[in-house]
Protein backbone atom coordinates (compact mmCIF):
# COMPACT_ATOMS: atom_id res chain seq x y z
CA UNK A 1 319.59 156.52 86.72
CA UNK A 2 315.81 157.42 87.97
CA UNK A 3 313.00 157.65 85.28
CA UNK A 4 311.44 161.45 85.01
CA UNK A 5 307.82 162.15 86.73
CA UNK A 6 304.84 164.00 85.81
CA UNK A 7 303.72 166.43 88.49
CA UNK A 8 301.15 168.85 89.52
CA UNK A 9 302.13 171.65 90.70
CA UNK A 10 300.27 174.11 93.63
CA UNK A 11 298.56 176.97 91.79
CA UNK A 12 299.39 179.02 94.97
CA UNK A 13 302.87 178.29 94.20
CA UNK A 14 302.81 179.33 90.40
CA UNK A 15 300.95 182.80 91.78
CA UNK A 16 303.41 183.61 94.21
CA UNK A 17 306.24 183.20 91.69
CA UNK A 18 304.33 185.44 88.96
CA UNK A 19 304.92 188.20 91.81
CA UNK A 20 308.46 188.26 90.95
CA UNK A 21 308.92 186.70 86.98
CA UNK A 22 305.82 187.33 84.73
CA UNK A 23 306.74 184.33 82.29
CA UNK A 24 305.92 181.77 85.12
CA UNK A 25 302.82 180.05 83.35
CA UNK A 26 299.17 180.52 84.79
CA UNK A 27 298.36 177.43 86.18
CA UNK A 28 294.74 176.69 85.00
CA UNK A 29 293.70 174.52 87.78
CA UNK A 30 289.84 175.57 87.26
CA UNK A 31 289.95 172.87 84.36
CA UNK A 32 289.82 169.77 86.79
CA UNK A 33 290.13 166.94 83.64
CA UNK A 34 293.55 168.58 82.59
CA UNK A 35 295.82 169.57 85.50
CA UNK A 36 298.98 171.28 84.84
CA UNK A 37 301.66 169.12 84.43
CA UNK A 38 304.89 168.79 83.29
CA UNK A 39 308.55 166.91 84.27
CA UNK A 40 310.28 166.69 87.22
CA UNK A 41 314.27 166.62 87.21
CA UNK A 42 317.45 168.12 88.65
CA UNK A 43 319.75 170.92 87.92
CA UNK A 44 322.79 170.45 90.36
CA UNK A 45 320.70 170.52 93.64
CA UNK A 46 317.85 172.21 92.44
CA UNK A 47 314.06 170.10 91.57
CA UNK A 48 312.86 171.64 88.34
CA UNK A 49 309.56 171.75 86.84
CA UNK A 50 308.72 172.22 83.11
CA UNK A 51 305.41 171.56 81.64
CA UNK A 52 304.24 170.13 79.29
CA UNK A 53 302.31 171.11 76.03
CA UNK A 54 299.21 168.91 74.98
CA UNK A 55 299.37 168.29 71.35
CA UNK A 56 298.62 170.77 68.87
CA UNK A 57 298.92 171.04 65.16
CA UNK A 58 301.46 174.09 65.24
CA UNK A 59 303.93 171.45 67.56
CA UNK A 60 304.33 169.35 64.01
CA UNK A 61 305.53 172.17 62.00
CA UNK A 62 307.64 173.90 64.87
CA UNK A 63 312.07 173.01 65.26
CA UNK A 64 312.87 172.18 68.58
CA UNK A 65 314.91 174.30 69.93
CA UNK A 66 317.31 174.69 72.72
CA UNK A 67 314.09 176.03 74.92
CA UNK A 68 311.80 173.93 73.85
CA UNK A 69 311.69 170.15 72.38
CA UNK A 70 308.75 168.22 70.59
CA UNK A 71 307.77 164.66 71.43
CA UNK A 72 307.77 162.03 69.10
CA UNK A 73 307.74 165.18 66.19
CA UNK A 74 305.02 166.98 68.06
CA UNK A 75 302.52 163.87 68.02
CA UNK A 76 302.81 163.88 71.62
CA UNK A 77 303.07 167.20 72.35
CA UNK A 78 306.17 169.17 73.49
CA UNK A 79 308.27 170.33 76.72
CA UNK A 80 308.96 174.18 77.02
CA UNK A 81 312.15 174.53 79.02
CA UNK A 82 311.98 178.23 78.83
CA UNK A 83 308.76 177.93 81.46
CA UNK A 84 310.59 175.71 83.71
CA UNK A 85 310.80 177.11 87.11
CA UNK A 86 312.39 175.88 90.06
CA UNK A 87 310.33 173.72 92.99
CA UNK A 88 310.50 171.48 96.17
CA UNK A 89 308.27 168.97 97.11
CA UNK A 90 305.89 170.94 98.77
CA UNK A 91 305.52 172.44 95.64
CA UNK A 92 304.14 169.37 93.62
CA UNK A 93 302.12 165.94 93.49
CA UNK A 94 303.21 163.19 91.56
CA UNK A 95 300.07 162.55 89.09
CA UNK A 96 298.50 159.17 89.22
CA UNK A 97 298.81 157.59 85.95
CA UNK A 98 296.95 154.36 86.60
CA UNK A 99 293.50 155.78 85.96
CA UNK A 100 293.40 154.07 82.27
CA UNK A 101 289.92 154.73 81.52
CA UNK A 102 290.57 158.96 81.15
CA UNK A 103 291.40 159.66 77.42
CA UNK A 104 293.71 162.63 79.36
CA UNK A 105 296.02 160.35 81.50
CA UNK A 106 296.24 158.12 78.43
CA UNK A 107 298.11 160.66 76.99
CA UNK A 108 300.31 161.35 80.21
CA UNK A 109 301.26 157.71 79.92
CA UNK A 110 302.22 157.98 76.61
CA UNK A 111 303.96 161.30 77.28
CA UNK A 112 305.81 159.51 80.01
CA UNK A 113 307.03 156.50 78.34
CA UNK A 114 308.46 158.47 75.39
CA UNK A 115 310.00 160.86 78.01
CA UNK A 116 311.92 158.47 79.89
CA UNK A 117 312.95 156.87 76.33
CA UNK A 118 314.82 160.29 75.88
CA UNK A 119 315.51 161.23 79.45
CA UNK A 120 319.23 161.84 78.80
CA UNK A 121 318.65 164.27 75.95
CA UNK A 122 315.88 165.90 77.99
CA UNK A 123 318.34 166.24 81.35
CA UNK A 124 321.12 167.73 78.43
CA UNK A 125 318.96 169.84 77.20
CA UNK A 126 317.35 171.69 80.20
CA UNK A 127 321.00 171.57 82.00
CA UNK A 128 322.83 173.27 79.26
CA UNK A 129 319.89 175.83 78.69
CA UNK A 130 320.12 176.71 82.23
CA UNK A 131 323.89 177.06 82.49
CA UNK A 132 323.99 179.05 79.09
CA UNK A 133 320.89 181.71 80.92
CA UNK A 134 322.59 182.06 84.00
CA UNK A 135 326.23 182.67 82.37
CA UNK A 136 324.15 185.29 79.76
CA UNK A 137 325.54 183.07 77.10
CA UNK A 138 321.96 183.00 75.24
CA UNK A 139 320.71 185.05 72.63
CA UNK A 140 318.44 187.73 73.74
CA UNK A 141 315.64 186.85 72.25
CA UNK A 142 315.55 183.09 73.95
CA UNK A 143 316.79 184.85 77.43
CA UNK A 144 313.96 187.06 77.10
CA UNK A 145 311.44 184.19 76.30
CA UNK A 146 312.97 182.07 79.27
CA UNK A 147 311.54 182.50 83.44
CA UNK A 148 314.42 184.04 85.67
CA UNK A 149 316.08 180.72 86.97
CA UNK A 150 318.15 182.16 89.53
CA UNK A 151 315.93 185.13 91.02
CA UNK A 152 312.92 181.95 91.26
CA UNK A 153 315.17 179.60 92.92
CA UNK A 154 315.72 182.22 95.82
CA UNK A 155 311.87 182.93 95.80
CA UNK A 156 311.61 179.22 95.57
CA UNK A 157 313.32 179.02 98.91
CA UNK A 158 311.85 182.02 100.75
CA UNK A 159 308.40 180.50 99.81
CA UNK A 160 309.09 176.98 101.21
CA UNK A 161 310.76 178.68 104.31
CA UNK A 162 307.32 180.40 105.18
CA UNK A 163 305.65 177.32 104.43
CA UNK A 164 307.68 175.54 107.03
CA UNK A 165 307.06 178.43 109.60
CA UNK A 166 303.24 178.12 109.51
């Protein structure tokens, strides 16, 4: 079994999705020192994306959930697998983690390791989340906090089509 990656993912790409699904996350790639990141796995055929949380003091006192799970408690921050959306590899970049004198990719690295340490329960988790939102098998409340998997994987698609066009 592969180890998980951090990514970057193309603003452009996160602003063409927010066209169609509103609950794709802003990419705030005007802060240089802290790209947006996140994991990069597979759902059946299908490269997902979910970001990543830096740590915050609310993460220690929040339950994971079935949308969203904390790393080591919250000390490293936390995954939110209802912002995952779906991406190819002209989507992303894989983020270079060997930069050890940035206090920021530090923090990747030790996001990373303890990721890969639970890369089963993090595959489990994001697979049954997405199986349980597109049978409508989730409670409305999580369903409504969660991007549209299956209208962004078409968009997904129709974007990297144009892309190969140009």
């Amino acid at each position: 079994m592969f180890n998980l990656k951090i990514v970057e993912i193309n603003p452009k790409y996160c602003d063409y999705l927010r066209k169609y699904d509103y609950r794709v996350p802003y990419n705030n790639y005007a802060k240089k020192h802290r790209p947006f990141v996140g994991i990069l796995f597979q759902i059946e055929d299908i490269e997902y994306f979910a970001p990543l949380a830096s740590p915050k003091k609310k993460h220690l006192k929040m339950k994971n959930n079935i949308d969203f799970l904390k790393l080591k408690n919250g000390k490293l921050g936390a995954i939110n697998f209802n912002n995952m959306i779906p991406v190819s590899k002209e989507n992303y970049q894989i983020v270079n983690l060997n930069n050890s004198n940035d206090k920021y990719i530090s923090l990747l690295v030790e996001q990373l390791t303890w990721i890969n340490a639970h890369k089963n329960q993090i595959k489990n988790k994001s697979y049954r989340l997405y199986k349980l939102y597109t049978k409508n098998k989730i409670s409305k409340n999580i369903k409504e906090r969660c991007c549209n998997y299956l209208l962004l994987e078409d968009k997904c698609k129709k974007y990297n089509k144009k892309l190969v066009q140009i």
